[in-house]
C-alpha atoms as a PDB file:
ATOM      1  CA  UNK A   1     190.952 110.840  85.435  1.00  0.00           C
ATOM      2  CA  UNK A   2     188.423 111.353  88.599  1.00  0.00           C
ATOM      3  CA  UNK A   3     190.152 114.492  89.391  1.00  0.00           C
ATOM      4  CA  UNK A   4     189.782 115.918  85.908  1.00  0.00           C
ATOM      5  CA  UNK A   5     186.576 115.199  85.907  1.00  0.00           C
ATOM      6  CA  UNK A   6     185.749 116.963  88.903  1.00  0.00           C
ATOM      7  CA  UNK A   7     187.410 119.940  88.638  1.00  0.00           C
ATOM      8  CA  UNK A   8     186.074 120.405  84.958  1.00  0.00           C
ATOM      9  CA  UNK A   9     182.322 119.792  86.622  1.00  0.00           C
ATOM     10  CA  UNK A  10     182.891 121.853  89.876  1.00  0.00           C
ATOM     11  CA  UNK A  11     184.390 124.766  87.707  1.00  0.00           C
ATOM     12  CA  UNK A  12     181.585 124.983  85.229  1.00  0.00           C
ATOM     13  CA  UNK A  13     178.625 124.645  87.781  1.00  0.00           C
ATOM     14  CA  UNK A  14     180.310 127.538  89.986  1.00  0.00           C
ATOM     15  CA  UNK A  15     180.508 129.543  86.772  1.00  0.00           C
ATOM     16  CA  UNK A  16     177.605 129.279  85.622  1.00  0.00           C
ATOM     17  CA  UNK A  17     175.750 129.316  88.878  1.00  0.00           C
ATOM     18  CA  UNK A  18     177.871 133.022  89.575  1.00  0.00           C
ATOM     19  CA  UNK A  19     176.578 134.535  86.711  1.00  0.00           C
ATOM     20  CA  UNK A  20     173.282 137.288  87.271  1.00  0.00           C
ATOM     21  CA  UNK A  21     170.407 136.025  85.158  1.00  0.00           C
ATOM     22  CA  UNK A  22     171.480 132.507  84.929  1.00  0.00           C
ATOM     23  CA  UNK A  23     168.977 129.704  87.186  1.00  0.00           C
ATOM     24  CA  UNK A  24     171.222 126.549  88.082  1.00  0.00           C
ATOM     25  CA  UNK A  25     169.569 123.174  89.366  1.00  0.00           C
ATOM     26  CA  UNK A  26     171.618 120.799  90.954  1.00  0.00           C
ATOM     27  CA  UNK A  27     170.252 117.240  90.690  1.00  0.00           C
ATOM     28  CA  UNK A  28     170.548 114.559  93.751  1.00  0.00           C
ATOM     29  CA  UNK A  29     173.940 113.331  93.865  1.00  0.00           C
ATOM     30  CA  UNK A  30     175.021 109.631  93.059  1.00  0.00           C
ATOM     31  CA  UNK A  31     178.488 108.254  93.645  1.00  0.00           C
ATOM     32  CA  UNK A  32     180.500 108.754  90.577  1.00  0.00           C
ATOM     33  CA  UNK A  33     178.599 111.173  88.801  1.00  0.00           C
ATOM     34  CA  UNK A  34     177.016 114.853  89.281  1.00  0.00           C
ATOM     35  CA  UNK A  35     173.833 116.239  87.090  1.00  0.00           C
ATOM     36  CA  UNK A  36     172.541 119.582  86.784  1.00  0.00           C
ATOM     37  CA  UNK A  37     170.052 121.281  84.683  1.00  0.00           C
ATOM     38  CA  UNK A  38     170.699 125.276  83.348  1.00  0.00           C
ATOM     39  CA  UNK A  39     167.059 126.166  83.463  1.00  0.00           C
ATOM     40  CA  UNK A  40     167.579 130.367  82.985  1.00  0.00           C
ATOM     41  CA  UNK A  41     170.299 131.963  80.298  1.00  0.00           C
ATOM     42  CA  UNK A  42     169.928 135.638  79.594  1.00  0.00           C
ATOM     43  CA  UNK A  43     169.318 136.872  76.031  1.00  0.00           C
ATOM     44  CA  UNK A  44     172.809 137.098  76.128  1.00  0.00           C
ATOM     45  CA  UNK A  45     174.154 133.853  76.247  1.00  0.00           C
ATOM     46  CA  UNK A  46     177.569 133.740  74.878  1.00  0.00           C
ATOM     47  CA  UNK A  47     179.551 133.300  78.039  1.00  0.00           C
ATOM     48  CA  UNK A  48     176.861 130.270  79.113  1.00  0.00           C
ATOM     49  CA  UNK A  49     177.525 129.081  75.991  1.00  0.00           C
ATOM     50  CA  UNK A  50     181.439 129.241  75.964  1.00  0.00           C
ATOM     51  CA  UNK A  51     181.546 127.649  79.484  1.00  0.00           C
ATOM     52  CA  UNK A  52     178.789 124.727  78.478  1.00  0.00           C
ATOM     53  CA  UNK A  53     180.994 124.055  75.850  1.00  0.00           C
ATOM     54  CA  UNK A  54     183.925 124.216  77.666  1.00  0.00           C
ATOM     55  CA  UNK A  55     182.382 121.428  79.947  1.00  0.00           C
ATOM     56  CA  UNK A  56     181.326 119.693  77.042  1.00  0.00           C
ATOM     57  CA  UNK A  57     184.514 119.270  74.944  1.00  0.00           C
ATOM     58  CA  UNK A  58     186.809 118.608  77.872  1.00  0.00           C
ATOM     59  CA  UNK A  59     184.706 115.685  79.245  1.00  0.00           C
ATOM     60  CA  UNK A  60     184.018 114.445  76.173  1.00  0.00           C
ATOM     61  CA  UNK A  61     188.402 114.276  75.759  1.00  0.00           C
ATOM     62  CA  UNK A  62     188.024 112.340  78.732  1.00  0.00           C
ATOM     63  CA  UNK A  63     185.453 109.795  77.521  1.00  0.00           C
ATOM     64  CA  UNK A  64     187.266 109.556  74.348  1.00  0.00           C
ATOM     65  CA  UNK A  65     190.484 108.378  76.462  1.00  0.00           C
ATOM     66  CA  UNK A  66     189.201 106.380  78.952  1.00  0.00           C
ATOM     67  CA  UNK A  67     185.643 105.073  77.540  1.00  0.00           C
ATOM     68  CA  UNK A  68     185.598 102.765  80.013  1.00  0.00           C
ATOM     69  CA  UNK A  69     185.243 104.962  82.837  1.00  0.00           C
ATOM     70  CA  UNK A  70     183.776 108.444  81.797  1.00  0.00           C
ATOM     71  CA  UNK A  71     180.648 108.559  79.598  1.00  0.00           C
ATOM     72  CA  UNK A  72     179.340 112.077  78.522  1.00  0.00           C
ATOM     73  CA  UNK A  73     175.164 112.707  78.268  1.00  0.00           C
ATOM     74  CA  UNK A  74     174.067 116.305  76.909  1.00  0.00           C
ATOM     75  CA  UNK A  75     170.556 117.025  76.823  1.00  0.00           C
ATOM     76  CA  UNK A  76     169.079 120.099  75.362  1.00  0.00           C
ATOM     77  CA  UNK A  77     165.328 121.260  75.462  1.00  0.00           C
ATOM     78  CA  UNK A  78     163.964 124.186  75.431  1.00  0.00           C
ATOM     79  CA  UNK A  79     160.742 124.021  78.128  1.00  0.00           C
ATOM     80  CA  UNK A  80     158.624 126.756  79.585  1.00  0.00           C
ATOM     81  CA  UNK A  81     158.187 127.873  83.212  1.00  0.00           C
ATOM     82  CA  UNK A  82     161.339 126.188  85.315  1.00  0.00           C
ATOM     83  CA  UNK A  83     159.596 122.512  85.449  1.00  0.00           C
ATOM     84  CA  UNK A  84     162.755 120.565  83.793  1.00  0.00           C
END
């Protein structure tokens, strides 16, 4: 379950953080978990989108299995200027 975890994390921060236009905030690491804010999409956000939700549905299919030990948080604001 860790390892799913990661991998689906690691592979959608990368992504997103690859793609032109797109400003990617990592937040401090704590053991067991990993934060990080989008603060920049392009107008055209379709393939932020499709990877967010990517993230999204296959950690929440994790939390649904094993509530116990994986809990999904999604926050979404819309804020000026890059204080999140």
């Amino acid at each position: 379950m860790c390892a799913a975890v990661s991998v689906l994390a690691r592979t959608a921060l990368s992504t997103l953080s690859a793609i032109d236009g797109i400003a990617v905030v990592v937040e401090p690491p704590e053991r067991g978990s990993l934060g990080f804010v989008v603060l920049e999409v392009p107008r055209e956000g379709a393939y932020p989108a499709g990877a967010s939700a990517f993230l999204v549905e296959g950690l929440s299919s994790i939390a649904r299995d094993y509530p116990d030990f994986c809990s999904v948080r999604v926050r979404t604001e819309r804020r000026k200027g890059n204080g999140y």
